[in-house]
C-alpha atoms as a PDB file:
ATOM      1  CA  UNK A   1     -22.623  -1.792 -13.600  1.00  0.00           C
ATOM      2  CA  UNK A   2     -23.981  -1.669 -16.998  1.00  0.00           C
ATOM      3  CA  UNK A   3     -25.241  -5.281 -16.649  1.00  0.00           C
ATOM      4  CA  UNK A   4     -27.259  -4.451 -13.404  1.00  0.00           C
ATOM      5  CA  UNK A   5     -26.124  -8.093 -12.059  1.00  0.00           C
ATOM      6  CA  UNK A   6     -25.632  -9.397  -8.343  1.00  0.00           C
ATOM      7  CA  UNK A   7     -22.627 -10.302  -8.203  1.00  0.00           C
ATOM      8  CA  UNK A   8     -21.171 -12.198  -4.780  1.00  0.00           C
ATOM      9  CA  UNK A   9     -17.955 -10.759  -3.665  1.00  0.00           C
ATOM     10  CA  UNK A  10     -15.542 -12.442  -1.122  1.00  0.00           C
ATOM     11  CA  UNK A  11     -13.241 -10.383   0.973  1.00  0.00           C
ATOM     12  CA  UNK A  12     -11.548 -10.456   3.826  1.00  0.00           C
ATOM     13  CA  UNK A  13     -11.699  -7.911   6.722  1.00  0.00           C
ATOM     14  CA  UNK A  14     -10.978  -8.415  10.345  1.00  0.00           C
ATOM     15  CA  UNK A  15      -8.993 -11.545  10.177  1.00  0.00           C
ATOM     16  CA  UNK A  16     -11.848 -13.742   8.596  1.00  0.00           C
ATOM     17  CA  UNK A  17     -13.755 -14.050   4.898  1.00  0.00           C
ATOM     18  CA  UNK A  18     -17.191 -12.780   4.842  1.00  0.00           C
ATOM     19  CA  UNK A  19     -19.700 -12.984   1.470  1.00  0.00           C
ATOM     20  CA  UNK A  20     -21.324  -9.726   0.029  1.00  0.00           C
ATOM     21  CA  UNK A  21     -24.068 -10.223  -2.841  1.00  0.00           C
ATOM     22  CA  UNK A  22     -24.980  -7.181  -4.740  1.00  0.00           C
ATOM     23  CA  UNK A  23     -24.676  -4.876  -7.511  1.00  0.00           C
ATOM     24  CA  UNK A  24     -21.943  -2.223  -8.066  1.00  0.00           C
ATOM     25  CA  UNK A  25     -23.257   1.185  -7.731  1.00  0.00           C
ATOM     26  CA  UNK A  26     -19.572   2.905  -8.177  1.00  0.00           C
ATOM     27  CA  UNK A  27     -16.169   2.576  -8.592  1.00  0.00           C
ATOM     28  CA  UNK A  28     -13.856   4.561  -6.555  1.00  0.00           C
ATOM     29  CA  UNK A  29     -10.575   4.714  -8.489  1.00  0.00           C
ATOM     30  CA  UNK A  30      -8.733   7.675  -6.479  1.00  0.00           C
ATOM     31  CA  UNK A  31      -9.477   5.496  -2.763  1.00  0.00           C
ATOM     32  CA  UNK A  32      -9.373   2.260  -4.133  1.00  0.00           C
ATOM     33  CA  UNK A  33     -12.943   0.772  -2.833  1.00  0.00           C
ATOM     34  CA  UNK A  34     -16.299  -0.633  -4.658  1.00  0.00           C
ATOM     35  CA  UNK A  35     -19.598   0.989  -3.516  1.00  0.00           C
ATOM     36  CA  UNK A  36     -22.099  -2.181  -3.310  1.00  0.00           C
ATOM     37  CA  UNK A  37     -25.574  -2.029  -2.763  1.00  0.00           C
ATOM     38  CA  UNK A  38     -27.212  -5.089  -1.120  1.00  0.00           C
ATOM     39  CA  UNK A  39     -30.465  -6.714  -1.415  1.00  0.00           C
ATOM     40  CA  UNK A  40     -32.071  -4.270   1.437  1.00  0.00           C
ATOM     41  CA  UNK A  41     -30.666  -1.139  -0.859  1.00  0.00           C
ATOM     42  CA  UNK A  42     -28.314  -0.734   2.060  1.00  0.00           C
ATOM     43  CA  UNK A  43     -24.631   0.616   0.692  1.00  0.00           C
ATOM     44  CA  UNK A  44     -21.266  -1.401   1.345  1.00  0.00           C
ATOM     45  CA  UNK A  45     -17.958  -0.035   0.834  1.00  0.00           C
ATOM     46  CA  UNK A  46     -15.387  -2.822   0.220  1.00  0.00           C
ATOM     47  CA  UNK A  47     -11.556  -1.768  -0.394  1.00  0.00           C
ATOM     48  CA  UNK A  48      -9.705  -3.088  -3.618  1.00  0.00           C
ATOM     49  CA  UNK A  49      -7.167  -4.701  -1.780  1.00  0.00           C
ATOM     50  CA  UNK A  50      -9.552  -6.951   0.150  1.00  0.00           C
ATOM     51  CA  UNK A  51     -11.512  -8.061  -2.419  1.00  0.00           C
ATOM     52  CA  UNK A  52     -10.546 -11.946  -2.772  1.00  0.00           C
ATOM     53  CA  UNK A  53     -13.124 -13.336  -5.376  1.00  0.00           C
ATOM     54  CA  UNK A  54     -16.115 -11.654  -7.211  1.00  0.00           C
ATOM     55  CA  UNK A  55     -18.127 -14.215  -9.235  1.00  0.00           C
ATOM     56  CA  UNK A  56     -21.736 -13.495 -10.534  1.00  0.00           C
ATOM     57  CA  UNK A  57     -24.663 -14.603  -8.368  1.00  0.00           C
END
C-alpha cells in the first residue's frame, strides 16, 4: 500500500486458480479479505484464506 505496486495475487475460488494483478487499496482485518483495485480501477475483494501466492508484478 505504501509502495503503490501491482502486485499479482493467486487464489483459488470456485474449484480452480485464477490471477489478479493490482494494487491493495485496503486491508480488511475484522472479515479477513484484501480490497484490490485492477488495472480498469475496478475493485476486487479476495478473502485471506484463498489467497495462495502474492508476488510483485
Amino acid at each position: 500500500m505504501a509502495e503503490d505496486l501491482f502486485l499479482c495475487f493467486t487464489y483459488y475460488k470456485h474449484d480452480d486458480f485464477h490471477l489478479l494483478i493490482g494494487k491493495v487499496h485496503f486491508v480488511d482485518t475484522y472479515k479477513r479479505e484484501f480490497r484490490i483495485v485492477d488495472y480498469h480501477d475496478e475493485i476486487h475483494k479476495l478473502k485471506q484464506d484463498d489467497l495462495i501466492d502474492v508476488k510483485i508484478n
